[in-house]
C-alpha atoms as a PDB file:
ATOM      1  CA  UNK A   1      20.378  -0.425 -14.086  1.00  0.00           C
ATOM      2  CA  UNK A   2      20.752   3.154 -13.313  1.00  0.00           C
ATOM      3  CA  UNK A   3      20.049   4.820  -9.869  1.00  0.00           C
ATOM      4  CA  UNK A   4      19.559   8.327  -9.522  1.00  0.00           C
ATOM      5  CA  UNK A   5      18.822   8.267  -5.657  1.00  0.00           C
ATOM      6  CA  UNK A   6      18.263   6.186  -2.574  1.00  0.00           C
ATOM      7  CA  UNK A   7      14.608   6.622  -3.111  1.00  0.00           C
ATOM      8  CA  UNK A   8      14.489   5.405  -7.229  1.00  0.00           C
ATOM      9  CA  UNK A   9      16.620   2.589  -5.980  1.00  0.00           C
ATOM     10  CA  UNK A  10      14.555   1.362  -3.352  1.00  0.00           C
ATOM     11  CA  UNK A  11      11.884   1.266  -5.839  1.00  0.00           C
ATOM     12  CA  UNK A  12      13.518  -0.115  -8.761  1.00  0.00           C
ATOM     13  CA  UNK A  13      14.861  -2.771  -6.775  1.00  0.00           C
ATOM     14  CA  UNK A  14      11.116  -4.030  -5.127  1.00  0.00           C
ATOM     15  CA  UNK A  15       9.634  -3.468  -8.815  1.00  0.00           C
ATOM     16  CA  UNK A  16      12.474  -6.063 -10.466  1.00  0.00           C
ATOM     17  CA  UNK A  17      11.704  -8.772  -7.597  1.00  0.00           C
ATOM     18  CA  UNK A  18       8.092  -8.499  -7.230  1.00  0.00           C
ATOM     19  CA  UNK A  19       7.701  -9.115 -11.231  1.00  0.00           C
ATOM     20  CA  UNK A  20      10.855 -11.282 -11.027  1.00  0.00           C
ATOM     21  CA  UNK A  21      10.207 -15.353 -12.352  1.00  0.00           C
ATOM     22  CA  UNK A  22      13.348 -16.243 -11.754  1.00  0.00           C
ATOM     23  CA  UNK A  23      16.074 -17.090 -14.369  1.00  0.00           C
ATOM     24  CA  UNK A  24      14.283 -19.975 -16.785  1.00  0.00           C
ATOM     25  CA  UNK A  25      14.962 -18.070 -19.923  1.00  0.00           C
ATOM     26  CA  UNK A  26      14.699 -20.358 -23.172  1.00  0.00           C
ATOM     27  CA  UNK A  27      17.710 -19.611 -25.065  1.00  0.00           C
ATOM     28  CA  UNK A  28      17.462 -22.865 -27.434  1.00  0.00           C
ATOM     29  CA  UNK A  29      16.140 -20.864 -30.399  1.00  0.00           C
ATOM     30  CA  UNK A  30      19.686 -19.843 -30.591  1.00  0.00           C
ATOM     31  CA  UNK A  31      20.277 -22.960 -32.020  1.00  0.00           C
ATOM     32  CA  UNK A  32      17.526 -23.593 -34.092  1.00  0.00           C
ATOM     33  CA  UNK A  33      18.352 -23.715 -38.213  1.00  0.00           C
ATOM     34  CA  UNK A  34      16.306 -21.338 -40.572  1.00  0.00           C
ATOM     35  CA  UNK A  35      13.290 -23.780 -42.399  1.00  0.00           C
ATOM     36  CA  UNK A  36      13.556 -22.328 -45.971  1.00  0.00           C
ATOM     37  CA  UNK A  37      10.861 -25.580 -47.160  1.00  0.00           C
ATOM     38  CA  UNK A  38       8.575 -24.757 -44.143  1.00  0.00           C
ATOM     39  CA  UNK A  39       8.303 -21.436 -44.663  1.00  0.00           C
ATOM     40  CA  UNK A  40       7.687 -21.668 -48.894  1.00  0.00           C
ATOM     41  CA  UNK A  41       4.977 -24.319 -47.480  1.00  0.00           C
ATOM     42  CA  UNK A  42       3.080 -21.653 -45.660  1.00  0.00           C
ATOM     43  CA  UNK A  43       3.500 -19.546 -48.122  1.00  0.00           C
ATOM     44  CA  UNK A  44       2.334 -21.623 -50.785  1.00  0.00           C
ATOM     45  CA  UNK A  45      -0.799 -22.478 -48.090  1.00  0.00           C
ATOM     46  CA  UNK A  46      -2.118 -19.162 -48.991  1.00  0.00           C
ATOM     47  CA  UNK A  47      -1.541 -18.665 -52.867  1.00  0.00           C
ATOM     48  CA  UNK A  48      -2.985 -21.837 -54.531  1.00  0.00           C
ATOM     49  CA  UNK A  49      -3.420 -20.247 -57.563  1.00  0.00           C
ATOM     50  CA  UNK A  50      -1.279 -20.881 -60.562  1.00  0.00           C
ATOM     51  CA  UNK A  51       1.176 -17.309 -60.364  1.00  0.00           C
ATOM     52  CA  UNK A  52       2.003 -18.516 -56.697  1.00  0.00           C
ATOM     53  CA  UNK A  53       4.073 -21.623 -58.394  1.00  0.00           C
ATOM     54  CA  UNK A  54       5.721 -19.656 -61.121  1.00  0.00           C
ATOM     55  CA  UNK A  55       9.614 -18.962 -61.097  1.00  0.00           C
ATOM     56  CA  UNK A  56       8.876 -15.533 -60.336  1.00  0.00           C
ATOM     57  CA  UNK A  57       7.032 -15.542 -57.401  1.00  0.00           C
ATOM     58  CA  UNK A  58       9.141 -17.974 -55.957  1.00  0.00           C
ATOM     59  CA  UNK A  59      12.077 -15.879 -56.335  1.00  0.00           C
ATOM     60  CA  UNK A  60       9.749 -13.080 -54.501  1.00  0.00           C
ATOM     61  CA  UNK A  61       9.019 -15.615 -51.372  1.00  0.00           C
ATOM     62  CA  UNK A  62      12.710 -16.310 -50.865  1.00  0.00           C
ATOM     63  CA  UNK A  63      13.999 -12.340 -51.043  1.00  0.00           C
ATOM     64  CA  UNK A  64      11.251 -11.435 -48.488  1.00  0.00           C
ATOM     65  CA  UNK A  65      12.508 -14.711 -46.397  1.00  0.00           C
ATOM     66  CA  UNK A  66      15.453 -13.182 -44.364  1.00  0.00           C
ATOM     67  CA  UNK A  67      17.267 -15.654 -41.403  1.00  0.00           C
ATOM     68  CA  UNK A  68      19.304 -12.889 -40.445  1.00  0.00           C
ATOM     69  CA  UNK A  69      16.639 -11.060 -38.606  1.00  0.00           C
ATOM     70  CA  UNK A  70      15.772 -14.464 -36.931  1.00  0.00           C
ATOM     71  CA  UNK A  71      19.330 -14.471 -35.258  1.00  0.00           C
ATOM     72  CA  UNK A  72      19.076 -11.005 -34.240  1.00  0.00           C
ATOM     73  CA  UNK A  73      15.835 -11.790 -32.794  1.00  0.00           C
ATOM     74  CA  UNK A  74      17.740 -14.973 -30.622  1.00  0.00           C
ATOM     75  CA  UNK A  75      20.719 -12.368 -29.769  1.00  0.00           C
ATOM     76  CA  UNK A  76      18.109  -9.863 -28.511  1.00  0.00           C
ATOM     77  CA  UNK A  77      16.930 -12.818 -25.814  1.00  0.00           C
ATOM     78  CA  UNK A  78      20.617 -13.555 -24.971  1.00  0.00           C
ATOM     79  CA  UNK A  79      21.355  -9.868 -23.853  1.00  0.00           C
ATOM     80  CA  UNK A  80      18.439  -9.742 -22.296  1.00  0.00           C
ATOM     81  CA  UNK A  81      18.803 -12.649 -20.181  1.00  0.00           C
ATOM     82  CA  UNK A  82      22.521 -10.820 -18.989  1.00  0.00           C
ATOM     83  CA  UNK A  83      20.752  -7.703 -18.241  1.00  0.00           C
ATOM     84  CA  UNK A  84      18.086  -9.685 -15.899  1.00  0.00           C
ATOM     85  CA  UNK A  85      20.942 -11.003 -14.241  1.00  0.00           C
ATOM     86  CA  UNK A  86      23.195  -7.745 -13.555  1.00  0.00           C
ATOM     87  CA  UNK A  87      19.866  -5.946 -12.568  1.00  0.00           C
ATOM     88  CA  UNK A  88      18.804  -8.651 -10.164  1.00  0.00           C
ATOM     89  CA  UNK A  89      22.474  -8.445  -8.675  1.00  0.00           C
ATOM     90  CA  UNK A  90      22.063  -5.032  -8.118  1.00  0.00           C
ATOM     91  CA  UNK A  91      18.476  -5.308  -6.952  1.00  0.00           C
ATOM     92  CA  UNK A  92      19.374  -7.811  -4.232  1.00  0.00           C
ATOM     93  CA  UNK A  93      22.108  -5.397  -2.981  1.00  0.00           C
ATOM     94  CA  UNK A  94      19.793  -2.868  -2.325  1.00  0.00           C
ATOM     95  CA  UNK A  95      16.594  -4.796  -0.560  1.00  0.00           C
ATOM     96  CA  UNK A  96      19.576  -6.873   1.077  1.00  0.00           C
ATOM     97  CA  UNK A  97      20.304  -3.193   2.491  1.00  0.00           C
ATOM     98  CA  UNK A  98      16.694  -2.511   3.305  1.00  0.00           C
ATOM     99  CA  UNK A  99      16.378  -5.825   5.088  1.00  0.00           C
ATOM    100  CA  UNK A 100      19.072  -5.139   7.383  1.00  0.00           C
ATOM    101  CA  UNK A 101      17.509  -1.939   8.707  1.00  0.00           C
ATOM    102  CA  UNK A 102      15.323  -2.188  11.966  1.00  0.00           C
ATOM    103  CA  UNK A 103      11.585  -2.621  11.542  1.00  0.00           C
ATOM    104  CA  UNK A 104       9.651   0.410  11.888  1.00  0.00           C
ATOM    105  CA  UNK A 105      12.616   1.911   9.538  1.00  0.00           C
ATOM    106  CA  UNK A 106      12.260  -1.826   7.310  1.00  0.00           C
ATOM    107  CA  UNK A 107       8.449  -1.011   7.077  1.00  0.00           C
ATOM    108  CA  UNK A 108       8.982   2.424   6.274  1.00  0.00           C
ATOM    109  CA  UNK A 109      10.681   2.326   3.354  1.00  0.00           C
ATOM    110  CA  UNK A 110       8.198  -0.381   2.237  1.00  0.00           C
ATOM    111  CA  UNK A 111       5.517   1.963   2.334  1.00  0.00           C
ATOM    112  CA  UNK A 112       7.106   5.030   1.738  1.00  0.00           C
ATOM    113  CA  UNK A 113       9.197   4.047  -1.066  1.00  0.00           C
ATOM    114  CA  UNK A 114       8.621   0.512  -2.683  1.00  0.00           C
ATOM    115  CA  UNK A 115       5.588  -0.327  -5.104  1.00  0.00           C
ATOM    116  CA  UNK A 116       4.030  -2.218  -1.968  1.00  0.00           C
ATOM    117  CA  UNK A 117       3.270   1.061  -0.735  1.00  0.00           C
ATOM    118  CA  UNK A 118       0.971   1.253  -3.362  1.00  0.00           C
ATOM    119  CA  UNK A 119      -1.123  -1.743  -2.333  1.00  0.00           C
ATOM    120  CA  UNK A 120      -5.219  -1.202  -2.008  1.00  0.00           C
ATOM    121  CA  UNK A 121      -4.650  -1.140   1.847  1.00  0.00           C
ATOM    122  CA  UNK A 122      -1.806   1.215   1.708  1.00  0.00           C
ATOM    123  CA  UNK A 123      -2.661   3.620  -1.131  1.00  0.00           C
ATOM    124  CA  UNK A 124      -3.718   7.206  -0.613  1.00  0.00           C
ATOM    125  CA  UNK A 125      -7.387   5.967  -1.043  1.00  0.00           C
ATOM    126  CA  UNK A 126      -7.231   3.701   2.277  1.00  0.00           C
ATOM    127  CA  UNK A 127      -6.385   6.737   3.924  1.00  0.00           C
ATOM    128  CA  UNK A 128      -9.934   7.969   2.302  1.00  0.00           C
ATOM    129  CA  UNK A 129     -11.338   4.902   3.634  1.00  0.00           C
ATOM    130  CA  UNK A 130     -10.057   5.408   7.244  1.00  0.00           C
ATOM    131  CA  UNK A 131     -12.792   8.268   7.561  1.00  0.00           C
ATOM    132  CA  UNK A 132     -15.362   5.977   7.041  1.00  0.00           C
ATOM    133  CA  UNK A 133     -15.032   3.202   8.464  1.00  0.00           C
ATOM    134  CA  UNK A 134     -14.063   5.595  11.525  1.00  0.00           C
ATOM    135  CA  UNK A 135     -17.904   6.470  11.314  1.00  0.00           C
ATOM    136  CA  UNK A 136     -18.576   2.603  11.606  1.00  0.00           C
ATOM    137  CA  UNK A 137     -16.387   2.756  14.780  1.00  0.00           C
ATOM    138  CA  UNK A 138     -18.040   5.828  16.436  1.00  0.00           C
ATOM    139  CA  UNK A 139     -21.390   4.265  16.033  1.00  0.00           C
ATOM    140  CA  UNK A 140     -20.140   0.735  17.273  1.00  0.00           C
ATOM    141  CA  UNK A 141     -18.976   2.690  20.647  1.00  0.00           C
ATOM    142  CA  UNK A 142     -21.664   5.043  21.099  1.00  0.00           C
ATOM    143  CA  UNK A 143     -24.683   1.669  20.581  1.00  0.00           C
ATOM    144  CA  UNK A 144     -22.105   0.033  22.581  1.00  0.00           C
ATOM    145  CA  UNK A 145     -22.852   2.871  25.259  1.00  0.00           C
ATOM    146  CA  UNK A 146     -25.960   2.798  25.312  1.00  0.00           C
ATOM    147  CA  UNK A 147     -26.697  -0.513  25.942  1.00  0.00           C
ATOM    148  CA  UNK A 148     -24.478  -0.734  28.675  1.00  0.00           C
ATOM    149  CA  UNK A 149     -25.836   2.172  30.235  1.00  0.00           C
ATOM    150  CA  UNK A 150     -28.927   0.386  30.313  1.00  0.00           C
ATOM    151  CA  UNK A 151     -28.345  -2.680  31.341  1.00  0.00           C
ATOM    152  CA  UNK A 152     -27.081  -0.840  35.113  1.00  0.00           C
ATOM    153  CA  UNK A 153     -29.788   1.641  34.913  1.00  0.00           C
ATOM    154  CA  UNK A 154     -32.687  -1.094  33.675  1.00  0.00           C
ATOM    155  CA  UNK A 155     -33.912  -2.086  37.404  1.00  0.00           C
ATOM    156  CA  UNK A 156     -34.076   1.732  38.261  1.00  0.00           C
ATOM    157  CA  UNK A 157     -35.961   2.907  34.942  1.00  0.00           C
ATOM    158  CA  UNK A 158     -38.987  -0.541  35.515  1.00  0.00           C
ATOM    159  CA  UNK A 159     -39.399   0.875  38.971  1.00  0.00           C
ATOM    160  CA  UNK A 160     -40.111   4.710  37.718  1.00  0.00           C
ATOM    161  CA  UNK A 161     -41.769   3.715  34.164  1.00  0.00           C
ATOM    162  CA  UNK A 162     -45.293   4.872  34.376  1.00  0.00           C
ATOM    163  CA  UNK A 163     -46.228   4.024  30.273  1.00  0.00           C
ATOM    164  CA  UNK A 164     -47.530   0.852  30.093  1.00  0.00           C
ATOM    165  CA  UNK A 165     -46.278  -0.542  26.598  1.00  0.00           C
ATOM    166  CA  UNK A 166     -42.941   1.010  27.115  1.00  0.00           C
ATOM    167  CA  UNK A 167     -43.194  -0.812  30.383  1.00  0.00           C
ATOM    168  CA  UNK A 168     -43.593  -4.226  28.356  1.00  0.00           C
ATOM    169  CA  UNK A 169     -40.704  -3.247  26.161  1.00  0.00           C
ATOM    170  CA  UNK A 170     -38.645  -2.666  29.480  1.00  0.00           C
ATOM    171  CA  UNK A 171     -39.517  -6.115  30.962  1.00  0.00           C
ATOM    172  CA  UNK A 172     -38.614  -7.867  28.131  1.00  0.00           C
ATOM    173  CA  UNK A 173     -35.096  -7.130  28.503  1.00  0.00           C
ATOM    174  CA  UNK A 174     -32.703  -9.224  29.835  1.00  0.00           C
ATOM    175  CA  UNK A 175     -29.292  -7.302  31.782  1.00  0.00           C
ATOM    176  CA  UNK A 176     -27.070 -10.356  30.914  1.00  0.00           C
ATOM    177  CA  UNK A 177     -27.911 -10.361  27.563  1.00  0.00           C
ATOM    178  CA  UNK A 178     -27.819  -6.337  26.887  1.00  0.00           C
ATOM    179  CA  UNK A 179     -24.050  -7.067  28.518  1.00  0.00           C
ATOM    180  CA  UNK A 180     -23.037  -9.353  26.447  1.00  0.00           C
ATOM    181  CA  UNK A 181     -23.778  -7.386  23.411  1.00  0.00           C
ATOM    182  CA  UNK A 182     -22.411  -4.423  24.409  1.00  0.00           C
ATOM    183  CA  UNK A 183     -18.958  -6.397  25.231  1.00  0.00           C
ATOM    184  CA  UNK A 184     -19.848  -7.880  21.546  1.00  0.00           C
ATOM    185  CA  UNK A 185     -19.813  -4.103  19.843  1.00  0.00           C
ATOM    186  CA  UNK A 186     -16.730  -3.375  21.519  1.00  0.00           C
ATOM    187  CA  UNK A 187     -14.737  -5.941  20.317  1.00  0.00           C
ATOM    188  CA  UNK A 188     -15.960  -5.225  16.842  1.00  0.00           C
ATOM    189  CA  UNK A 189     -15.174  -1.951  17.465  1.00  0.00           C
ATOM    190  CA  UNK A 190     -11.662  -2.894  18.675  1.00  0.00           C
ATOM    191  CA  UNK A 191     -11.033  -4.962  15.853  1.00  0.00           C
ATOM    192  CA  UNK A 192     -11.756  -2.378  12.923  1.00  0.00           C
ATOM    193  CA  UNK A 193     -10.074   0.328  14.716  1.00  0.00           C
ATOM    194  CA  UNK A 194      -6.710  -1.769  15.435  1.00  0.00           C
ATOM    195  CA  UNK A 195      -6.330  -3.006  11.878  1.00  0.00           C
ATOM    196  CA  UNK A 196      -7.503   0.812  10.420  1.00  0.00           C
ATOM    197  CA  UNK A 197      -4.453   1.824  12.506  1.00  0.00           C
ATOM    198  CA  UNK A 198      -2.136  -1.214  11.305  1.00  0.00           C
ATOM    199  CA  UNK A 199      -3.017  -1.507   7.880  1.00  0.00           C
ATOM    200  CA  UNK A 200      -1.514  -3.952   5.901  1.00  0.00           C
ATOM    201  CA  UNK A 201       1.199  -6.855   7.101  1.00  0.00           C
ATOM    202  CA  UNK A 202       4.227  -4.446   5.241  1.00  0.00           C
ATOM    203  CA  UNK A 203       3.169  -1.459   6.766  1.00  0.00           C
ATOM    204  CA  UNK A 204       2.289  -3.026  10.326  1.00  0.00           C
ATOM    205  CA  UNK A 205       5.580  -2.103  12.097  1.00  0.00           C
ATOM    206  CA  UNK A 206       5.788   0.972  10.904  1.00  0.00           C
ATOM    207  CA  UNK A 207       2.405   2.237  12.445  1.00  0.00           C
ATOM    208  CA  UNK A 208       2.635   0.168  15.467  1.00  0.00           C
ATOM    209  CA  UNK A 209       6.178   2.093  16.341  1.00  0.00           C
ATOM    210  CA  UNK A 210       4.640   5.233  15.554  1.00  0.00           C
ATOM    211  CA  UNK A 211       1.335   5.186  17.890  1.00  0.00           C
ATOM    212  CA  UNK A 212       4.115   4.422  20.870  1.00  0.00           C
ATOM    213  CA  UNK A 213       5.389   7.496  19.798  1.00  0.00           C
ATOM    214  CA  UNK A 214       2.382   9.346  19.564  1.00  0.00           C
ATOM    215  CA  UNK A 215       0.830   8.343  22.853  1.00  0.00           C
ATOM    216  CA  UNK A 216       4.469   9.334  24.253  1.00  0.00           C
ATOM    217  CA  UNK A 217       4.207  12.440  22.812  1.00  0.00           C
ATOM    218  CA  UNK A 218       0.857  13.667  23.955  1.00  0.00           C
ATOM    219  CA  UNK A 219      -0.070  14.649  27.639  1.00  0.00           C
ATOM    220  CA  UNK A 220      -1.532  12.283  29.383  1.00  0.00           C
ATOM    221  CA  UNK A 221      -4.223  15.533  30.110  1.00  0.00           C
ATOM    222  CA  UNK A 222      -5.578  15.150  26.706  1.00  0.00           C
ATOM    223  CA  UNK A 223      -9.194  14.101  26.471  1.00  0.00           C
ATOM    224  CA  UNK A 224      -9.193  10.224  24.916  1.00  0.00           C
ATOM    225  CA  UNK A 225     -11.206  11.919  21.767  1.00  0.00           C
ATOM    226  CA  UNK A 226      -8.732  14.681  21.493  1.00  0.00           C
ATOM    227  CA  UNK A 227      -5.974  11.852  22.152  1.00  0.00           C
ATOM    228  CA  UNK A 228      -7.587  10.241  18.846  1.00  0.00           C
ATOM    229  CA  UNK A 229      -7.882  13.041  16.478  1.00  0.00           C
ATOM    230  CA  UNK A 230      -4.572  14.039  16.986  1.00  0.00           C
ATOM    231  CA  UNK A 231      -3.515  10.242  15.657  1.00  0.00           C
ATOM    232  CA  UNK A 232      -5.767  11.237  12.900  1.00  0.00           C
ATOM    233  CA  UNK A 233      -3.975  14.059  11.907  1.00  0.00           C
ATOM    234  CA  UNK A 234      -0.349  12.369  12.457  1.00  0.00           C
ATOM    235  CA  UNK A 235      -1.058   9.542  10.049  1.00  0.00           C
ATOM    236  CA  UNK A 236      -2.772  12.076   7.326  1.00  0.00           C
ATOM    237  CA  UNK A 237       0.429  13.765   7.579  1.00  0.00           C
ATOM    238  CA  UNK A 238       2.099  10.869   7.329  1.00  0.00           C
ATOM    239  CA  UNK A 239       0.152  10.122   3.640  1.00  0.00           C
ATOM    240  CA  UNK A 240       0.890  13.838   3.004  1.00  0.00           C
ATOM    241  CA  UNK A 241       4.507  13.156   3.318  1.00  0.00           C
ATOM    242  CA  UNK A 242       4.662  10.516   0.875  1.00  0.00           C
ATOM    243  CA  UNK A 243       2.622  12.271  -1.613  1.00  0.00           C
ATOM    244  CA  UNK A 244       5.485  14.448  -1.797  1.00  0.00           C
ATOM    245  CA  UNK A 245       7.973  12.052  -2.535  1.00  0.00           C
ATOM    246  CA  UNK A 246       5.907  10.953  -5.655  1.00  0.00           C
ATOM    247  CA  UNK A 247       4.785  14.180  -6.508  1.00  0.00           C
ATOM    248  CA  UNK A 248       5.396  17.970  -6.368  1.00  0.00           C
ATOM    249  CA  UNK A 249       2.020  19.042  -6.423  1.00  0.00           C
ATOM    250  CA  UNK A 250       0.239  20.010  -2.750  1.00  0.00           C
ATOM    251  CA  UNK A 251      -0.996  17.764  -0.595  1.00  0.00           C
ATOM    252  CA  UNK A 252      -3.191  14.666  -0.688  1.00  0.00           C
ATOM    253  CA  UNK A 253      -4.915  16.411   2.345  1.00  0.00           C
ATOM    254  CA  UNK A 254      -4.847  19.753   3.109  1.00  0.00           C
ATOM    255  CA  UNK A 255      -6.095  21.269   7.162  1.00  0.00           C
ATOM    256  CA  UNK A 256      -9.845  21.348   6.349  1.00  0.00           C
ATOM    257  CA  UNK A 257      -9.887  18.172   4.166  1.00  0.00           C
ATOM    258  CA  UNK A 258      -8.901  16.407   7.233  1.00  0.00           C
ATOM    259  CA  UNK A 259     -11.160  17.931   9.934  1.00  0.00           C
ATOM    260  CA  UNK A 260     -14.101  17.600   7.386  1.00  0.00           C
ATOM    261  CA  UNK A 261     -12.903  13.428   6.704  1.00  0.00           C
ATOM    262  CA  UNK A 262     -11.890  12.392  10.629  1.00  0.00           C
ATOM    263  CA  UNK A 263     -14.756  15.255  12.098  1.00  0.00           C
ATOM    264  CA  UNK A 264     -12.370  17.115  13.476  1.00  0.00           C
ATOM    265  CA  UNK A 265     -13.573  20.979  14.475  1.00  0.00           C
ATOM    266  CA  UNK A 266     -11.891  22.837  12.496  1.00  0.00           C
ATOM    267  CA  UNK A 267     -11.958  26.017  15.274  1.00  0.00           C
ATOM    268  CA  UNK A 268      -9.775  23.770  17.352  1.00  0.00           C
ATOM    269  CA  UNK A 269      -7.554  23.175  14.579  1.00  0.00           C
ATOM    270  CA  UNK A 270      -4.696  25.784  14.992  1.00  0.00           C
ATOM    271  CA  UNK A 271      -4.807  25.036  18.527  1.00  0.00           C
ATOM    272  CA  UNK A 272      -4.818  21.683  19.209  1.00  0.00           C
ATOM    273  CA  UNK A 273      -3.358  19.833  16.136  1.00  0.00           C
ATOM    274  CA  UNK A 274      -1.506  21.920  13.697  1.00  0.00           C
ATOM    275  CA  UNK A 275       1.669  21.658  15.826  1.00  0.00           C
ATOM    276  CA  UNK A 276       1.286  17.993  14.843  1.00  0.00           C
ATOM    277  CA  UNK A 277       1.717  18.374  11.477  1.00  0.00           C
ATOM    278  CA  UNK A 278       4.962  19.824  12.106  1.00  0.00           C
ATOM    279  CA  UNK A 279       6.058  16.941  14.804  1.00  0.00           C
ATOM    280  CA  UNK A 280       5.043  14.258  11.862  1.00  0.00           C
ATOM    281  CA  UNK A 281       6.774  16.171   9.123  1.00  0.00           C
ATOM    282  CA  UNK A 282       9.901  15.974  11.437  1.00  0.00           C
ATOM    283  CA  UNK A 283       9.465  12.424  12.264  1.00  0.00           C
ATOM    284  CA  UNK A 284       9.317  11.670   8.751  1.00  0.00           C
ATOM    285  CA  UNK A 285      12.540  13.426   8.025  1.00  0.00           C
ATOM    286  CA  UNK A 286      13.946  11.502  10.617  1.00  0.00           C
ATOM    287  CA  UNK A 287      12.931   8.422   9.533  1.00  0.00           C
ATOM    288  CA  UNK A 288      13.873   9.205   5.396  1.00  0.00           C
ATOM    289  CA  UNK A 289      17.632  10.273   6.554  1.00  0.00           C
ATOM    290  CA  UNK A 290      17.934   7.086   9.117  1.00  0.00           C
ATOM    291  CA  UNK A 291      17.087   5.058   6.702  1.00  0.00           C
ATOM    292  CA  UNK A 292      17.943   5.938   3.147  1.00  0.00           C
ATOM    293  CA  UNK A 293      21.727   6.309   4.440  1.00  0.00           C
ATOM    294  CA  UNK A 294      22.448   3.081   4.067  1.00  0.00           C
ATOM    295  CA  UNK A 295      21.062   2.760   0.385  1.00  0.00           C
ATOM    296  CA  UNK A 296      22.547   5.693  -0.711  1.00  0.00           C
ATOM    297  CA  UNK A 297      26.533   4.261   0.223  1.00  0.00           C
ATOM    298  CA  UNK A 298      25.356   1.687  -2.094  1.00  0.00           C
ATOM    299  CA  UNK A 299      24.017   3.912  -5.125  1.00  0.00           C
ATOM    300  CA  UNK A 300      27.049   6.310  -4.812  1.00  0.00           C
ATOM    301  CA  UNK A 301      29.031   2.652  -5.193  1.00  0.00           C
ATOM    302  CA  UNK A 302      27.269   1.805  -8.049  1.00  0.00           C
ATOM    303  CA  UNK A 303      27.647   4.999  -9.571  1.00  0.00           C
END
């Protein structure tokens, strides 16, 4: 195998050992003897006329029988077999490499760089899919809100209710129960939102150590929706990023792509969160130098 960079290699290598069986290659066709009788037999099988048993058309079966090609054939699976094995050597060096890094760096280069990057839950359309089920959230909190609201305000609204039938409706409400579904929608809520943020069980680390950062990073000021779209806007550059690596072209997402997916306002935009398109394109140069360093020692080696 050939590396051309820390990147291709950290790809290469994840590509040969997810598609990897292991080493059971049948090499006893080496050994097997050319069958000149079974092969006039199937030949004859299909001719049963009387020119398919004349001198002449033997003579044709056995010049278009030729036993060398089936040795080539059985050499061809031998040199395969050594190239499995020298490319799985190198393979190993390099994930051994990647498995020695820390984890948010570990999960990084799995889902910056390997092919389980590319998994439904951490492709560029998940990212897509974030929006909306970030809709499914935002309606989750604000029913959430609203029957909590009036579950402490339900005593004070049957005392001042004046319509009769919306009176009923009133009384027919229970405050324990409106509680307990309102504690019910937020931990639905909570749920969706934490593994939207975490994505899949590769990628975990990676986003866990970078909402740390993030919530280190912003002023503790910031209003808690403000606090969230910014998050929004680190992890689309995040997807940005990688779209580069893969491609030249522009990216996945551009500034009003992402206000109109995550509802950001896109007045605020050049105030409150393009600086954080920067900060993410600078952690994600951090994070491709701390980690690729180590892979590239071994690609210059094997070079």
């Amino acid at each position: 195998m050939r590396f051309y960079s820390a990147r291709q290699a950290i790809h290469e290598a994840y590509s040969i050992h997810l598609r990897s069986k292991g080493f059971e290659v049948k090499l006893t066709d080496a050994l097997r003897e050319p069958d000149f009788s079974g092969y006039l037999r199937k030949a004859h099988r299909k001719h049963h006329d009387d020119e398919a048993r004349d001198e002449q058309k033997r003579a044709e079966l056995l010049s278009s029988f030729h036993p060398v090609g089936h040795y080539q054939e059985d050499r061809s699976v031998k040199l395969d077999a050594n190239r499995l094995i020298s490319d799985s050597a190198e393979a190993g060096k390099i994930i051994a490499a990647v498995e020695r890094l820390p984890d948010h760096l570990k999960s990084w280069c799995y889902w910056c760089y390997s092919p389980l990057g590319q998994l439904d839950s951490s492709s560029n359309q998940s990212l897509l899919n974030l929006a909306e089920n970030r809709q499914k959230v935002v309606a989750l909190r604000n029913e959430q809100e609203r029957l909590a609201d009036l579950a402490d305000t339900l005593e004070a609204r049957i005392k001042r209710c004046k319509n009769t039938k919306r009176l009923n409706e009133l009384l027919e409400l229970d405050e324990d129960k409106l509680l307990v579904d309102a504690a019910r929608l937020e931990q639905q809520a909570g749920r969706i939102e934490n593994a939207l943020r975490l994505g899949d069980r590769f990628s975990v680390e990676l986003w866990r150590w970078l909402d740390l950062l993030v919530e280190e990073a912003v002023n503790d000021k910031v209003r808690l929706k403000t606090r969230r779209h910014i998050k929004d806007v680190v992890i689309a550059s995040f997807y940005n990023y990688r779209h580069k690596v893969y491609s030249v072209r522009k990216d996945f997402l551009g500034p009003k792509a992402i206000c109109e997916r995550f509802e950001i306002p896109y007045s605020h935009f050049e105030r409150d969160y393009r600086r954080w398109i920067f900060w993410s394109t600078e952690i994600c140069d951090y994070l491709e130098r701390i980690s690729l360093r180590p892979v590239s020692r071994l690609v210059d080696k094997v070079e």
